[in-house]
Protein backbone atom coordinates (compact mmCIF):
# COMPACT_ATOMS: atom_id res chain seq x y z
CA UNK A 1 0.00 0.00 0.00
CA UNK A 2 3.07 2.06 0.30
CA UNK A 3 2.53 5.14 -2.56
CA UNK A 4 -1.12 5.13 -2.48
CA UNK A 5 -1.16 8.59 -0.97
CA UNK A 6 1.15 9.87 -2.76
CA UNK A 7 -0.78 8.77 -6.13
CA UNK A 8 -3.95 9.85 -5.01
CA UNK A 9 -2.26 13.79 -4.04
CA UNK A 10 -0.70 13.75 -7.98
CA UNK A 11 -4.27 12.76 -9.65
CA UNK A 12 -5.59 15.15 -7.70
CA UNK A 13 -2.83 18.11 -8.94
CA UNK A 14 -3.68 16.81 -12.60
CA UNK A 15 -5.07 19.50 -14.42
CA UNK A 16 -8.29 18.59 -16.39
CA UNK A 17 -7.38 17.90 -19.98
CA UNK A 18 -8.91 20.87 -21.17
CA UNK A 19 -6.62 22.59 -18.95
CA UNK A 20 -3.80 20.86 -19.58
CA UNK A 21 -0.86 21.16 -21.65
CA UNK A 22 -2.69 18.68 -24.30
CA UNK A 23 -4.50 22.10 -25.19
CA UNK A 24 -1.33 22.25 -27.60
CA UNK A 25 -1.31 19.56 -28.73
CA UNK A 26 -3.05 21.01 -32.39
CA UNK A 27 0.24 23.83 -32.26
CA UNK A 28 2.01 19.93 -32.12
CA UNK A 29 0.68 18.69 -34.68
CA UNK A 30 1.03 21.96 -37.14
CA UNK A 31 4.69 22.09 -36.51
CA UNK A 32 5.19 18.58 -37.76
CA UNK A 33 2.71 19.24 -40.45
CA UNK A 34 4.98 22.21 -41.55
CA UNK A 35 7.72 20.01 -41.23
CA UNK A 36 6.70 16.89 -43.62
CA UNK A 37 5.09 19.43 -46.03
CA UNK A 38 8.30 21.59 -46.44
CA UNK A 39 10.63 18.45 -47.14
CA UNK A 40 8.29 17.06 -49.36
CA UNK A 41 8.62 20.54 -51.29
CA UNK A 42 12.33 20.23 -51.31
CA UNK A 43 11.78 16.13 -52.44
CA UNK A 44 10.01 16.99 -54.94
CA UNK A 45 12.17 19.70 -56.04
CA UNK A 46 15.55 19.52 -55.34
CA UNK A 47 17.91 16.49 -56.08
CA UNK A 48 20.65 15.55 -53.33
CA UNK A 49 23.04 17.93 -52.66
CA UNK A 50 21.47 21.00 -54.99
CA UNK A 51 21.51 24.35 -53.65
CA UNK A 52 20.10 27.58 -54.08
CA UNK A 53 21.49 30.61 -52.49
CA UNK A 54 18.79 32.81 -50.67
CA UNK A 55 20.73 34.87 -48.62
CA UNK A 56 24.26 35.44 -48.48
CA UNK A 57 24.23 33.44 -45.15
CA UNK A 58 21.80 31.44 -45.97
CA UNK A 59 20.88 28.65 -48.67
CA UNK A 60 18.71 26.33 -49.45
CA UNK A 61 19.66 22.73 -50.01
CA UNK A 62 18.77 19.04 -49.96
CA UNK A 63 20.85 16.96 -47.46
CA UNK A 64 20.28 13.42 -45.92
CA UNK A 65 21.14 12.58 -42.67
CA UNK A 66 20.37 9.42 -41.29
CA UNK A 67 22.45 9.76 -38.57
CA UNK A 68 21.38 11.93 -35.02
CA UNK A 69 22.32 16.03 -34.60
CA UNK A 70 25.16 17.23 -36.35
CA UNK A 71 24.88 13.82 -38.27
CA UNK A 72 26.17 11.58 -34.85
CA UNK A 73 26.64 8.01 -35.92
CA UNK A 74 25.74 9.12 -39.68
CA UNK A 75 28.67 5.93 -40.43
CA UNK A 76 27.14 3.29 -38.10
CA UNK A 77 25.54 0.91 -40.45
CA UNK A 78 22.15 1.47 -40.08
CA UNK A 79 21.42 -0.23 -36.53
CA UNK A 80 21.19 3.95 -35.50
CA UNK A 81 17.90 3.96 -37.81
CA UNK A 82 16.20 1.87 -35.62
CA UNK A 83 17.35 2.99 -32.28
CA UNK A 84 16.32 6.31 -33.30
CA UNK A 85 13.08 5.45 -33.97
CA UNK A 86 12.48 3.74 -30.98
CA UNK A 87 14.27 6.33 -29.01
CA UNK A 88 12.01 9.23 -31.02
CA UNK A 89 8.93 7.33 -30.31
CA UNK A 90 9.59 6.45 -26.36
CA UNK A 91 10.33 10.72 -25.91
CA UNK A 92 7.14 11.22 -27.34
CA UNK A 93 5.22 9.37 -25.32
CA UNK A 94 6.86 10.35 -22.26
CA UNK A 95 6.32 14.35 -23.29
CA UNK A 96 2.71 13.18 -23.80
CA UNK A 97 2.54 11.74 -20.91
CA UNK A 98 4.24 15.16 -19.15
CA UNK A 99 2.34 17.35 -21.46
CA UNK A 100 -1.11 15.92 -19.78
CA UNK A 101 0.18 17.03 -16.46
CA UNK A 102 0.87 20.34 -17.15
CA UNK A 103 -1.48 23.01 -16.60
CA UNK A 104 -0.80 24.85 -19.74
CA UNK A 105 -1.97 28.40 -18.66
CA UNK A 106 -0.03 28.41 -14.85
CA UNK A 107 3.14 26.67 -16.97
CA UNK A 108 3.06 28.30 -20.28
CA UNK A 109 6.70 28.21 -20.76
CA UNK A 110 6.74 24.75 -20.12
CA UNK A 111 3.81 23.66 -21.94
CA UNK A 112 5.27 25.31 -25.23
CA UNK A 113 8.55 23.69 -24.88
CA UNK A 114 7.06 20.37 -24.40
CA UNK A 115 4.41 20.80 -27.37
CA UNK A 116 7.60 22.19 -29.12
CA UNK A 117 10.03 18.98 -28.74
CA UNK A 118 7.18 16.50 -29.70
CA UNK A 119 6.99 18.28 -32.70
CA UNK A 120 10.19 18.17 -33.72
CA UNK A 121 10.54 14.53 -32.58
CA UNK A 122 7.51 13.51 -34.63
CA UNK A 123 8.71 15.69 -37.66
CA UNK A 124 12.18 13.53 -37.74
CA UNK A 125 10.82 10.64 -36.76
CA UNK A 126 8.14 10.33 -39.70
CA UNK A 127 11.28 10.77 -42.12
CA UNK A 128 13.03 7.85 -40.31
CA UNK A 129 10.32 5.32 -40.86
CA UNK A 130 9.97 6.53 -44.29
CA UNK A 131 13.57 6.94 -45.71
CA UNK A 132 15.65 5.69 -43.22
CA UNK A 133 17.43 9.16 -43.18
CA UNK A 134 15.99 13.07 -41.99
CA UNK A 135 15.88 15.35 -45.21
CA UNK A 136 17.67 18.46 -44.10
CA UNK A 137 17.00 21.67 -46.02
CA UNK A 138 18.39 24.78 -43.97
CA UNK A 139 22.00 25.45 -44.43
CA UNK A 140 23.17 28.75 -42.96
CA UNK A 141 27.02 29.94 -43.51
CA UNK A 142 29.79 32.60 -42.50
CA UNK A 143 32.31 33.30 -44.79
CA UNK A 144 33.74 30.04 -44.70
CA UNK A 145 32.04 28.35 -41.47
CA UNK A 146 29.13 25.79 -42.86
CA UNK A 147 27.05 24.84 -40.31
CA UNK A 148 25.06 21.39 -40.31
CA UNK A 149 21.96 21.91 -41.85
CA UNK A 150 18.59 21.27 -40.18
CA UNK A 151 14.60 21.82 -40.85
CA UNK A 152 11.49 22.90 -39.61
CA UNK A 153 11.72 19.96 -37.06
CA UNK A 154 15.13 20.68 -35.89
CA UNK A 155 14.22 24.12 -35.50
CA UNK A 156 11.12 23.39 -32.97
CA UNK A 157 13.79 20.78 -31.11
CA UNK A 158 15.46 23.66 -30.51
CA UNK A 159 13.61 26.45 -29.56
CA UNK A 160 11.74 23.84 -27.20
CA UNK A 161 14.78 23.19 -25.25
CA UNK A 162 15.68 26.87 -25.06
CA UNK A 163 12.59 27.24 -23.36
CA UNK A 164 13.09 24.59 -21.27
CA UNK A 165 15.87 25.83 -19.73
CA UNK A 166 14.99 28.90 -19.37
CA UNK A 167 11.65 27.85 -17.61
CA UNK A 168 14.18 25.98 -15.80
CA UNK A 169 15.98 28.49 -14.70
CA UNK A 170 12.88 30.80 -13.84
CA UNK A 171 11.55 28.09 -11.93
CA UNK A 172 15.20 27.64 -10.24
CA UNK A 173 14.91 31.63 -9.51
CA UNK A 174 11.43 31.24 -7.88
CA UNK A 175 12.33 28.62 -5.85
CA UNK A 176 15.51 30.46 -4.46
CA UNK A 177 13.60 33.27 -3.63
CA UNK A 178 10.85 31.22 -1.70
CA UNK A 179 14.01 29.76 0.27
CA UNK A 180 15.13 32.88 1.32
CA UNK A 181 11.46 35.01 2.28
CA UNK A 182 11.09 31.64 4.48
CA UNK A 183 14.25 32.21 5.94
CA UNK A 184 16.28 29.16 4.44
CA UNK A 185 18.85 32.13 2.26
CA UNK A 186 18.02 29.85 -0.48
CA UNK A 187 18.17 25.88 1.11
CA UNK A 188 15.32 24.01 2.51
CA UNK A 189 13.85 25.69 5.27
């Protein structure tokens, strides 16, 4: 019986659904729309490797990448397919799973980075199943500096986790400053 309590007190904090960070859920689901529909642009139009120049820091191209960010384990065989899927698959449930636990007005921050990730997770994911590789379309330059390229989904990735951590660090803030009103100078009081 040991954790019954303690169950029964976090069912209780869950926000209703409506409530809940699945209210972006449809933001979600646009981002990896946006994702699948702009590489299937570039598919359809580009051949591997073209490029077209749209700014002079910026072009636009059509890279594979079957391996992870910055193309980690790109070489490995094809095993990382797989275990990226999987891996891609397991996140997303578990941000589901957090998502419905958030109350997405109180934690906006949070919610958004959370709806943000899945997104991009989904986005890459989808091409993994399908190709066996991400189609990459973004490649920004300066002077002679190339960075890896990336697309819509990368791009929601990582503005999710920059929200994150800063609603990690707000919440890290907060917390201080409870510490020391009660007294504690920022430990437990």
């Amino acid at each position: 019986m040991s954790g019954a309590p303690e169950q029964g007190a976090a069912a209780a904090a869950m926000p209703p659904v409506r409530e809940s960070g699945w209210r972006l859920l449809p933001l979600a689901a646009l981002v990896a729309v946006a994702d699948q529909v702009s590489k299937g642009w570039i598919e359809a139009n580009y051949v591997l490797g073209q490029s077209t120049p749209v700014l002079p820091v910026l072009d636009i191209v059509r890279f594979h990448n079957p391996g992870a960010a910055f193309s980690f384990l790109a070489g490995a065989g094809g095993w990382q397919r797989w275990f990226f899927i999987v891996l891609a698959l397991g996140v997303s449930v578990v941000l589901l799973w957090w998502l419905r636990g958030v109350h997405a007005a109180r934690e906006r921050r949070l919610a958004y980075a959370l709806s943000l990730i899945l997104a991009g997770a989904i986005g890459n994911v989808i091409d993994r199943i399908e190709h066996g590789f991400v189609v990459d379309f973004i490649h920004a330059h300066w002077g002679g500096a190339y960075f890896p390229a990336f697309n819509i989904a990368d791009m929601a990735l990582t503005v999710g986790a920059g929200l994150m951590i800063l609603d990690a660090f707000f919440e890290w803030r907060r917390e201080r400053a409870r510490g020391a009103a009660a007294g504690g100078g920022g430990g437990a009081a």
